[in-house]
C-alpha atoms as a PDB file:
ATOM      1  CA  UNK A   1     164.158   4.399 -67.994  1.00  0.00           C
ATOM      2  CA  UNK A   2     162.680   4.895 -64.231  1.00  0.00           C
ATOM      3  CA  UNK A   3     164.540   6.750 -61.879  1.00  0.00           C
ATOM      4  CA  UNK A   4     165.211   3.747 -59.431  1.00  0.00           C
ATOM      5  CA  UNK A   5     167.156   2.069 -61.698  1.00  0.00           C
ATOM      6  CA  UNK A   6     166.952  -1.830 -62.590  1.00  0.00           C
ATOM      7  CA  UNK A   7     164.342  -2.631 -59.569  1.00  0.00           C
ATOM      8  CA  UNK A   8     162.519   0.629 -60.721  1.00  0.00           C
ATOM      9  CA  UNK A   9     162.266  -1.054 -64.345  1.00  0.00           C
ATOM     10  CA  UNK A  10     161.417  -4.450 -62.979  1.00  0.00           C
ATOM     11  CA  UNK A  11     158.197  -3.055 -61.106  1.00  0.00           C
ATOM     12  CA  UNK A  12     156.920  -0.741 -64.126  1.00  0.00           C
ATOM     13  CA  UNK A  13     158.144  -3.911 -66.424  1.00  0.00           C
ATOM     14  CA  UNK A  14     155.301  -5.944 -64.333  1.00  0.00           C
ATOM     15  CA  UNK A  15     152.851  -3.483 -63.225  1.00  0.00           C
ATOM     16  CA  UNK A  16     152.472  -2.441 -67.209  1.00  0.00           C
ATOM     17  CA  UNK A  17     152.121  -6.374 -67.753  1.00  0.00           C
ATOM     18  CA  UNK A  18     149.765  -6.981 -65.350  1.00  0.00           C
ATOM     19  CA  UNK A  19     147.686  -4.112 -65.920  1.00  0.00           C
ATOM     20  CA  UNK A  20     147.688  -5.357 -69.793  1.00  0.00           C
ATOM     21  CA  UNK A  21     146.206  -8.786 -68.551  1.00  0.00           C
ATOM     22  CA  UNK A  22     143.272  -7.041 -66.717  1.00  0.00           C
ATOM     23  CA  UNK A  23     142.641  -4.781 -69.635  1.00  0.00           C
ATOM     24  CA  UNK A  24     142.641  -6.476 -73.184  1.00  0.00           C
ATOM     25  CA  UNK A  25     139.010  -7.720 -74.138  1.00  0.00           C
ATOM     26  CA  UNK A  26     139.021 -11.692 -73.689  1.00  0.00           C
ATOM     27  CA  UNK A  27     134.829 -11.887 -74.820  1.00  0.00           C
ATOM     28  CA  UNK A  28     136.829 -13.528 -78.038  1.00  0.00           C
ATOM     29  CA  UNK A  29     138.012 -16.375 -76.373  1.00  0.00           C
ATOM     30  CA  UNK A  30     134.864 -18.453 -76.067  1.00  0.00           C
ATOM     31  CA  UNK A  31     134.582 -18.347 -79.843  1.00  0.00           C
ATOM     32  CA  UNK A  32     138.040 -19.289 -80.497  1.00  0.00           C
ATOM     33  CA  UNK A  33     137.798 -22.457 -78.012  1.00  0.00           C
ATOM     34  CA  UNK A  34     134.588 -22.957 -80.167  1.00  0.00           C
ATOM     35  CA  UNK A  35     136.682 -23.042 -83.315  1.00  0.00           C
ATOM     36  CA  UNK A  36     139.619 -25.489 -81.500  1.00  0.00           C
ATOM     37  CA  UNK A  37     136.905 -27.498 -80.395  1.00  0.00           C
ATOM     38  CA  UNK A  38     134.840 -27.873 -83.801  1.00  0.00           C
ATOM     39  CA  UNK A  39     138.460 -28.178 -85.576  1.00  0.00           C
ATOM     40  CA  UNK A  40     139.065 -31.026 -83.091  1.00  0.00           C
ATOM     41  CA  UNK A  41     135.788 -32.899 -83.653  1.00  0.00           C
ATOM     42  CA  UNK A  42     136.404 -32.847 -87.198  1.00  0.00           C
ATOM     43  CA  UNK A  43     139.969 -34.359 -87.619  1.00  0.00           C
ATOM     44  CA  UNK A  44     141.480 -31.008 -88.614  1.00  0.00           C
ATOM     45  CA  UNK A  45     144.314 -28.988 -87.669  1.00  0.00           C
ATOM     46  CA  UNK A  46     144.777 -25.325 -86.547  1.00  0.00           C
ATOM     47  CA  UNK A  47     148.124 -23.865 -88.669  1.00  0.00           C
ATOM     48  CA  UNK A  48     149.937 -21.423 -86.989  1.00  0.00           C
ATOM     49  CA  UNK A  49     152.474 -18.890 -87.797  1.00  0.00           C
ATOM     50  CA  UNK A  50     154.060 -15.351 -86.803  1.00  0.00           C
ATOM     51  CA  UNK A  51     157.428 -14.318 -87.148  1.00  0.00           C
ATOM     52  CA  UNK A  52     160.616 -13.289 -84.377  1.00  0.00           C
ATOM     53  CA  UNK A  53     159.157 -13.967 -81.514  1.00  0.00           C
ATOM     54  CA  UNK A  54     155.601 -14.776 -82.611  1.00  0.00           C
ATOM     55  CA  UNK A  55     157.605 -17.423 -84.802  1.00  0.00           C
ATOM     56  CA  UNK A  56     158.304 -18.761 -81.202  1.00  0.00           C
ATOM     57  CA  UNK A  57     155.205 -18.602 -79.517  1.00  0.00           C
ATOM     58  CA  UNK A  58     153.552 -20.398 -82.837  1.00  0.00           C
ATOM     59  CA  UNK A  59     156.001 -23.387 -81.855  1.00  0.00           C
ATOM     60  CA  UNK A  60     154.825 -22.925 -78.513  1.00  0.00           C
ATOM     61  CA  UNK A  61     151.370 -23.212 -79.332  1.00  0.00           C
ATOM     62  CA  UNK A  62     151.745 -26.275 -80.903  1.00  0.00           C
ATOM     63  CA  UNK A  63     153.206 -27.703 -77.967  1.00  0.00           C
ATOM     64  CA  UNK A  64     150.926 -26.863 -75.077  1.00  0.00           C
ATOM     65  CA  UNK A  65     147.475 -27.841 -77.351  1.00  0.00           C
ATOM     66  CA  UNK A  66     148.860 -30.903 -79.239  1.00  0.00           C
ATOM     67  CA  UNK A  67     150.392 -32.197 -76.056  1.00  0.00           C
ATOM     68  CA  UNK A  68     149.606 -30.196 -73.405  1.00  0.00           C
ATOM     69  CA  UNK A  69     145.534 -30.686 -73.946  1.00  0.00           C
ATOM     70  CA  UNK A  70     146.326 -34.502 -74.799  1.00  0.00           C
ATOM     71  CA  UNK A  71     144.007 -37.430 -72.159  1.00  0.00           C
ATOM     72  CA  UNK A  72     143.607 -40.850 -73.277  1.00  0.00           C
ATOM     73  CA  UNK A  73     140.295 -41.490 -75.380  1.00  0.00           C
ATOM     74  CA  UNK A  74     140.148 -38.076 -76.413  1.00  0.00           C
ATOM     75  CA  UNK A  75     140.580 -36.866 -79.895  1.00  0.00           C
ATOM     76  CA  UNK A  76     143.953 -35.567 -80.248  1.00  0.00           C
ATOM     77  CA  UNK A  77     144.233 -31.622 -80.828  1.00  0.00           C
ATOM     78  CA  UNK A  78     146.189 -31.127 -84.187  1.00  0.00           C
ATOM     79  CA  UNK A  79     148.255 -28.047 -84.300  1.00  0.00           C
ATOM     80  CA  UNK A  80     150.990 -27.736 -86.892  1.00  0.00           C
ATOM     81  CA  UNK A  81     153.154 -24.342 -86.758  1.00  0.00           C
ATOM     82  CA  UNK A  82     153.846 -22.981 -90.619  1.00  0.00           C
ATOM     83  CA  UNK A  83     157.240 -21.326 -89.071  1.00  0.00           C
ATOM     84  CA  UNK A  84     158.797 -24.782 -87.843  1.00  0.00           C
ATOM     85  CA  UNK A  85     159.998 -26.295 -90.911  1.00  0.00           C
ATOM     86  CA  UNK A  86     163.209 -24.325 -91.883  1.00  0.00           C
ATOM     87  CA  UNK A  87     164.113 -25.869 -95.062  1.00  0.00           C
ATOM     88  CA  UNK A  88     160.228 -25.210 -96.330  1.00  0.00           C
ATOM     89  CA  UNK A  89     160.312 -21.376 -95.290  1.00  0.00           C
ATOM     90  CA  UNK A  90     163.863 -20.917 -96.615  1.00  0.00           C
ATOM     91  CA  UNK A  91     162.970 -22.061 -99.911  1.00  0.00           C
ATOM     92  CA  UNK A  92     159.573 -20.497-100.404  1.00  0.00           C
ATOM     93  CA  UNK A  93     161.380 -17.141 -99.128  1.00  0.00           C
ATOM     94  CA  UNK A  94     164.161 -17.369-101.151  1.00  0.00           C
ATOM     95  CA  UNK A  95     162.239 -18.911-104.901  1.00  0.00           C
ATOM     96  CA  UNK A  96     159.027 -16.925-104.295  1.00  0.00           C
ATOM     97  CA  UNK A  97     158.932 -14.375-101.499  1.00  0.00           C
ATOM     98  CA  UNK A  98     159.164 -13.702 -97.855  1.00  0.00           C
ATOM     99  CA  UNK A  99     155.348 -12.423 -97.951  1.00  0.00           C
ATOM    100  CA  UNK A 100     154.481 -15.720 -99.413  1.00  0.00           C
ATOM    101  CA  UNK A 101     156.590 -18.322 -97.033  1.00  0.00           C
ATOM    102  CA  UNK A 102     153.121 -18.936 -94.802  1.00  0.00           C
ATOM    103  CA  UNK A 103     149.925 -18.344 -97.000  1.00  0.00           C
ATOM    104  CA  UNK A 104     152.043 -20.764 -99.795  1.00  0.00           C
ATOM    105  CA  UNK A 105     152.146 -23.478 -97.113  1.00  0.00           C
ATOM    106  CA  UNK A 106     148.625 -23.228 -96.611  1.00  0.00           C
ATOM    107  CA  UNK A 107     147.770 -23.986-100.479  1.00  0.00           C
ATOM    108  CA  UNK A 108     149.766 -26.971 -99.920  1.00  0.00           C
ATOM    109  CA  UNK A 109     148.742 -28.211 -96.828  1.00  0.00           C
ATOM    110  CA  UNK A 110     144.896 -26.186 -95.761  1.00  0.00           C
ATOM    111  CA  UNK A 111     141.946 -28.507 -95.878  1.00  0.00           C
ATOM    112  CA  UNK A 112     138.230 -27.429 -95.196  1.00  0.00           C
ATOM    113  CA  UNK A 113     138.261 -29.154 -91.723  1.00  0.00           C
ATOM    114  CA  UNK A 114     141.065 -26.620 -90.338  1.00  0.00           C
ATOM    115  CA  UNK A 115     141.783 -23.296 -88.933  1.00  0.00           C
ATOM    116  CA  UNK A 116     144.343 -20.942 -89.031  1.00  0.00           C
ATOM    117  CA  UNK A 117     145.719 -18.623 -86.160  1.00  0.00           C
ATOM    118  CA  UNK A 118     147.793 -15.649 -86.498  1.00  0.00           C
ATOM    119  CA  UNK A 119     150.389 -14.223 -84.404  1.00  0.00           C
ATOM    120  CA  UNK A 120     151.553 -10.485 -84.513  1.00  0.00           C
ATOM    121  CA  UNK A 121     152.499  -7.995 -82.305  1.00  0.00           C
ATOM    122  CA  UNK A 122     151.954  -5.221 -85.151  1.00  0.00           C
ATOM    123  CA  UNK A 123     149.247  -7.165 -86.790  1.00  0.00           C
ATOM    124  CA  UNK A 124     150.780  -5.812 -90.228  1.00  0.00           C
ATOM    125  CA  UNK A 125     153.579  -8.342 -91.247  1.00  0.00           C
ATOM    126  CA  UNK A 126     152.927  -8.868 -94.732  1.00  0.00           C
ATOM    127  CA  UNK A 127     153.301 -12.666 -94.374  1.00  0.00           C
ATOM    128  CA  UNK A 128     150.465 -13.465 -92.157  1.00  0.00           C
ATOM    129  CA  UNK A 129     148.394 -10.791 -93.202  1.00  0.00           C
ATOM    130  CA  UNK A 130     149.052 -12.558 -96.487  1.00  0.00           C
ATOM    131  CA  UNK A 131     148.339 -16.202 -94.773  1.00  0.00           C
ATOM    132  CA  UNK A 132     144.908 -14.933 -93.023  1.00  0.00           C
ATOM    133  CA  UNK A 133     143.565 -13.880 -96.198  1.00  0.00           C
ATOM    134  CA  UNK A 134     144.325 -16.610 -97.865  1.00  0.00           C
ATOM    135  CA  UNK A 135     142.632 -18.769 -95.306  1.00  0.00           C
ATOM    136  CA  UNK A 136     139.600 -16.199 -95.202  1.00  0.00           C
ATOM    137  CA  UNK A 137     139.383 -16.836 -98.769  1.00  0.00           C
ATOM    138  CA  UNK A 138     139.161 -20.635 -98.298  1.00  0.00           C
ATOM    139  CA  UNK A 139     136.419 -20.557 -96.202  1.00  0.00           C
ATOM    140  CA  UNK A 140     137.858 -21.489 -92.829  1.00  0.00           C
ATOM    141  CA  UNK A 141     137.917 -19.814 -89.380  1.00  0.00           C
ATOM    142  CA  UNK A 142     140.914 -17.487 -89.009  1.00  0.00           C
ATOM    143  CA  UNK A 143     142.003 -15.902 -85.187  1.00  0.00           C
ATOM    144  CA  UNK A 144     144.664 -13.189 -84.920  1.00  0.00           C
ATOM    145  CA  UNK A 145     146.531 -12.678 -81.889  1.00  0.00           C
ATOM    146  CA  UNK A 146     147.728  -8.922 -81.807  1.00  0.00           C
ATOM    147  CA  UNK A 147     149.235  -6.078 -79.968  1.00  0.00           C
ATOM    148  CA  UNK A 148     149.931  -2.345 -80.527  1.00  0.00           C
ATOM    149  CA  UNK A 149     146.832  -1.422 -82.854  1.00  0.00           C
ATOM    150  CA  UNK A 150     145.972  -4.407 -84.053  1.00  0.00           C
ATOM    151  CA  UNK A 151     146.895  -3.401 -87.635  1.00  0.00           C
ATOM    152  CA  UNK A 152     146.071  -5.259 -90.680  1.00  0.00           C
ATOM    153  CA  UNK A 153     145.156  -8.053 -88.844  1.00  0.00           C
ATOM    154  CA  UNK A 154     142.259  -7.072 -86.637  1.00  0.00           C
ATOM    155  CA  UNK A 155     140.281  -6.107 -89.463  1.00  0.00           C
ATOM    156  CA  UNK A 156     140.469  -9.129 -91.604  1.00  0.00           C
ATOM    157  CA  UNK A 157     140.402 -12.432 -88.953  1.00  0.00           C
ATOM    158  CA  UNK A 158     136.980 -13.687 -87.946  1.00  0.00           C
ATOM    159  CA  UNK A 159     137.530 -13.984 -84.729  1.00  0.00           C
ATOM    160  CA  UNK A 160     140.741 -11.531 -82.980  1.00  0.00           C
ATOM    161  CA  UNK A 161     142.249 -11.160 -79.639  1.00  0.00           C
ATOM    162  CA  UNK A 162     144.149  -7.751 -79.457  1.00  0.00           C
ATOM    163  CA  UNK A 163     145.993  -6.710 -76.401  1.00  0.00           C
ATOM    164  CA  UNK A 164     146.502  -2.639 -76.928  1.00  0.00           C
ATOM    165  CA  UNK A 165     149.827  -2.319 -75.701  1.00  0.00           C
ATOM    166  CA  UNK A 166     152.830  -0.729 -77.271  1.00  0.00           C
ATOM    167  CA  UNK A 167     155.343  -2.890 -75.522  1.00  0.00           C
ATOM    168  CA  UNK A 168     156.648  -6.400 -77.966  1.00  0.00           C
ATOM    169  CA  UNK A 169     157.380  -7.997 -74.870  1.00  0.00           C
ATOM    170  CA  UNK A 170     154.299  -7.343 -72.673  1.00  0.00           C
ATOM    171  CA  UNK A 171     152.404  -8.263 -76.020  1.00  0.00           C
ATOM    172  CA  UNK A 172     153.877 -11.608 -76.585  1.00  0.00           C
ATOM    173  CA  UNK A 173     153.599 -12.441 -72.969  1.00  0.00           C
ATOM    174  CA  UNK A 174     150.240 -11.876 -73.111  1.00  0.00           C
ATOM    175  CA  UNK A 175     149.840 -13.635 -76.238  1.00  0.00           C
ATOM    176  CA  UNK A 176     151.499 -16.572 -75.154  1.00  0.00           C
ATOM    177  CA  UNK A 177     148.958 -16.584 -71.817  1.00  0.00           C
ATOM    178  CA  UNK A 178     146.125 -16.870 -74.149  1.00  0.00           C
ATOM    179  CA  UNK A 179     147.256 -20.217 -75.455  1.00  0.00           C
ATOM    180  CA  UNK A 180     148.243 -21.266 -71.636  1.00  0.00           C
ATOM    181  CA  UNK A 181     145.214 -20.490 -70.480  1.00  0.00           C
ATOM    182  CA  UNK A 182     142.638 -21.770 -73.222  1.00  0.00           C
ATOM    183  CA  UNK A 183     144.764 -25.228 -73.371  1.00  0.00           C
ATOM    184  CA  UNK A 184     145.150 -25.953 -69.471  1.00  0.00           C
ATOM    185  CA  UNK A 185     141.131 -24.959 -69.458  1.00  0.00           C
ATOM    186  CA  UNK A 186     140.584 -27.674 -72.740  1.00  0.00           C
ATOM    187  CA  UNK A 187     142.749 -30.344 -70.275  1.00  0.00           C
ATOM    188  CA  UNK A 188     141.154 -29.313 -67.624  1.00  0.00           C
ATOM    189  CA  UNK A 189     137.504 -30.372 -68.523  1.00  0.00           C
ATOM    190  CA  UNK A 190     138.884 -33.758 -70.050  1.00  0.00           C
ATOM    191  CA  UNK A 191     139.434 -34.600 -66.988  1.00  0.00           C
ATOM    192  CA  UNK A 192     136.630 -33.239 -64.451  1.00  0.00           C
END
């Protein structure tokens, strides 16, 4: 806690946030728009999944790129969050396990054409680290979106955008910029 009290917090809140924007290594990003756009061209769909609020910006995600990157007489860009379907994650959680509720949708549902993307603060949730191996074994493109060390995570996806922060709130607002950023850009040039 600062010593000014709540505006005190406020400013560190932001200055810490801002400061994480500048910092974090986005030389990732051009491959990953290379992956959404090669997913796209092909019919495919990116999965998505993280949990708490990773859960939310996964829902999020799909969102701003199915719709939010959406022109007339363009391909559409298919995203489909693995953490949306309550009834499917209850059930694989409660007759298998909670480690197997995303990479168990992906046997079901993962086709050659897609991709999968990862979001964790710790990088280390047993559940997508579970998923993203899955998917690495499968042979398609995997991106992890993580914070604090990077974890499990940052060693096993292909292509990984890890903001080095030890804050779950910077690091999801961060995260959550990624996808606001790389979809209003993929809009953007649809319509130039």
């Amino acid at each position: 806690m600062t010593p000014d009290g709540f505006d005190g917090f406020v400013a560190d809140y932001y200055q810490r946030f801002a400061e994480a924007l500048l910092a974090f290594d986005k030389s990732s990003m051009a491959d990953i728009l290379a992956v959404f756009d090669r997913v796209t061209a092909a019919g495919g769909t990116v999965w998505v999944a993280g949990n708490g609020g990773s859960a939310a910006i996964a829902d999020h995600t799909v969102c701003d790129c199915s719709k939010g990157t959406h022109v007339d007489g363009h391909p559409p860009f298919r995203t489909i969050s693995l953490t949306s379907n309550i009834a499917m994650l209850t059930a694989l959680g409660n007759d298998i396990s909670y480690d197997a509720v995303f990479s168990e949708q992906l046997k079901y549902y993962l086709t050659e054409k897609d991709a999968l993307l990862v979001v964790s603060s710790s990088g280390n949730s047993p559940n997508v680290v579970n998923a993203c191996t899955y998917a690495n074994e499968q042979g398609v493109p995997t991106i992890a979106f993580v914070g604090f060390k990077g974890g499990k995570l940052k060693e096993i996806a292909q292509h990984v955008v890890h903001v080095d922060v030890q804050n779950y709130g910077i690091v999801e607002d961060a995260h959550q910029s990624l996808i606001h950023c790389m979809t209003q850009y993929m809009k953007a040039r649809k319509t130039a």
